[in-house]
Protein backbone atom coordinates (compact mmCIF):
# COMPACT_ATOMS: atom_id res chain seq x y z
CA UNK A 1 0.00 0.00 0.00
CA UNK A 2 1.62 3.27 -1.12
CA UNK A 3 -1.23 5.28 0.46
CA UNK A 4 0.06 7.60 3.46
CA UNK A 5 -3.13 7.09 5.80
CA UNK A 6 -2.52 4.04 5.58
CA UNK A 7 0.86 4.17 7.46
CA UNK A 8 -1.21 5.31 10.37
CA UNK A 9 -3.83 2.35 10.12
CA UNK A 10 -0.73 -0.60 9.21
CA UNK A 11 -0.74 -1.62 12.78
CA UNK A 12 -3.67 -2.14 12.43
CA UNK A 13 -4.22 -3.94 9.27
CA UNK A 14 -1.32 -6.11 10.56
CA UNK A 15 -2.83 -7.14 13.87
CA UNK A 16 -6.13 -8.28 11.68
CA UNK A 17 -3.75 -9.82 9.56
CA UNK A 18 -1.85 -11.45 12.57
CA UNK A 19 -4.57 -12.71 14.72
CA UNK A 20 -6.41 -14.51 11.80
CA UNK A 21 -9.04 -12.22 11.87
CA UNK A 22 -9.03 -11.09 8.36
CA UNK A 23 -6.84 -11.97 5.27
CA UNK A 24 -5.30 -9.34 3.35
CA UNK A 25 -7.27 -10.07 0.45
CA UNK A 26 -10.36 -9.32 2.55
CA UNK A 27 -8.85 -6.34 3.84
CA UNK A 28 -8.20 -4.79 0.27
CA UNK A 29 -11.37 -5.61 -0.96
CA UNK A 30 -13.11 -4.57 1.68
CA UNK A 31 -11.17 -1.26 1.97
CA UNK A 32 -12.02 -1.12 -1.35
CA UNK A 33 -15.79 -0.72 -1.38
CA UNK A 34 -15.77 1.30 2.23
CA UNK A 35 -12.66 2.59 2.27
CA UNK A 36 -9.21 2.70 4.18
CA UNK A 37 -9.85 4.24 7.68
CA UNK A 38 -10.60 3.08 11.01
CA UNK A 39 -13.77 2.81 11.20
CA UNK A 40 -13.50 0.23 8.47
CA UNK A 41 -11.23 -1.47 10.17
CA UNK A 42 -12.86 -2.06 13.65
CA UNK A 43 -15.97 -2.78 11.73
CA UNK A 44 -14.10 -5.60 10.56
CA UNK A 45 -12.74 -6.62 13.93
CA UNK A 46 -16.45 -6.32 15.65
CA UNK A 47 -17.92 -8.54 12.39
CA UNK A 48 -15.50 -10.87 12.84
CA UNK A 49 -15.22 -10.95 17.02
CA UNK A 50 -17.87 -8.92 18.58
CA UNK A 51 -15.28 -6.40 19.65
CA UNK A 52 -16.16 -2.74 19.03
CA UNK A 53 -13.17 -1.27 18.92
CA UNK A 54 -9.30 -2.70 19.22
CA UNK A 55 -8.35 -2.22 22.93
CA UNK A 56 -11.34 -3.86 23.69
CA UNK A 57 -10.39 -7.24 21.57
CA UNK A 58 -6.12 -6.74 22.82
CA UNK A 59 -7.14 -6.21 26.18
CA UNK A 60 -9.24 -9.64 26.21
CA UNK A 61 -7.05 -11.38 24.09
CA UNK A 62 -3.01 -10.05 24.05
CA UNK A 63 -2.81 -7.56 26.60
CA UNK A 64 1.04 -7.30 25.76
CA UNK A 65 0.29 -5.84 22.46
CA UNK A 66 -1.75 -2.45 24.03
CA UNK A 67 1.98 -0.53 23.98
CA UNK A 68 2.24 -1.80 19.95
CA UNK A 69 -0.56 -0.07 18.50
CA UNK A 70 -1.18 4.06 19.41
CA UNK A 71 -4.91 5.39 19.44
CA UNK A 72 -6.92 2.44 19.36
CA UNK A 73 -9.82 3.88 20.99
C-alpha cells in the first residue's frame, strides 16, 4: 500500500492480519468498497469478534500488544 493514511492504520491492518481475523485479500477488498480508515477497520474486527473497537479485543485477548498499537480507541 503506497497510500500515506494508511501508514497510520498498518498496525492495524497487521494485527487483523496477525490474529487470523481477516486476510489481506479481505482487507483490500473490503477497503475497497468502504474505504481505508478506522472505522472500516474495527468494523471488521467487531464482524468478525464482537469487539467494538481494538483495545477492547487486545485487552481480552493479548494484553502485551496495548503498547504496539497508538490510538486504538
Amino acid at each position: 500500500m503506497t497510500n500515506p493514511y494508511f501508514q497510520t492504520l498498518e498496525p492495524l491492518w497487521q494485527y487483523l492480519i496477525d490474529y487470523n481475523i481477516a486476510t489481506e485479500n479481505e482487507l483490500i477488498l473490503i477497503t475497497k468498497i468502504n474505504g481505508l480508515n478506522l472505522q472500516t477497520l474495527q468494523d471488521i474486527l467487531y464482524t468478525r469478534t464482537g469487539h467494538r473497537n481494538f483495545a477492547q479485543h487486545i485487552e481480552e485477548h493479548t494484553p502485551e500488544a496495548l503498547h504496539e498499537i497508538p490510538s486504538l480507541t
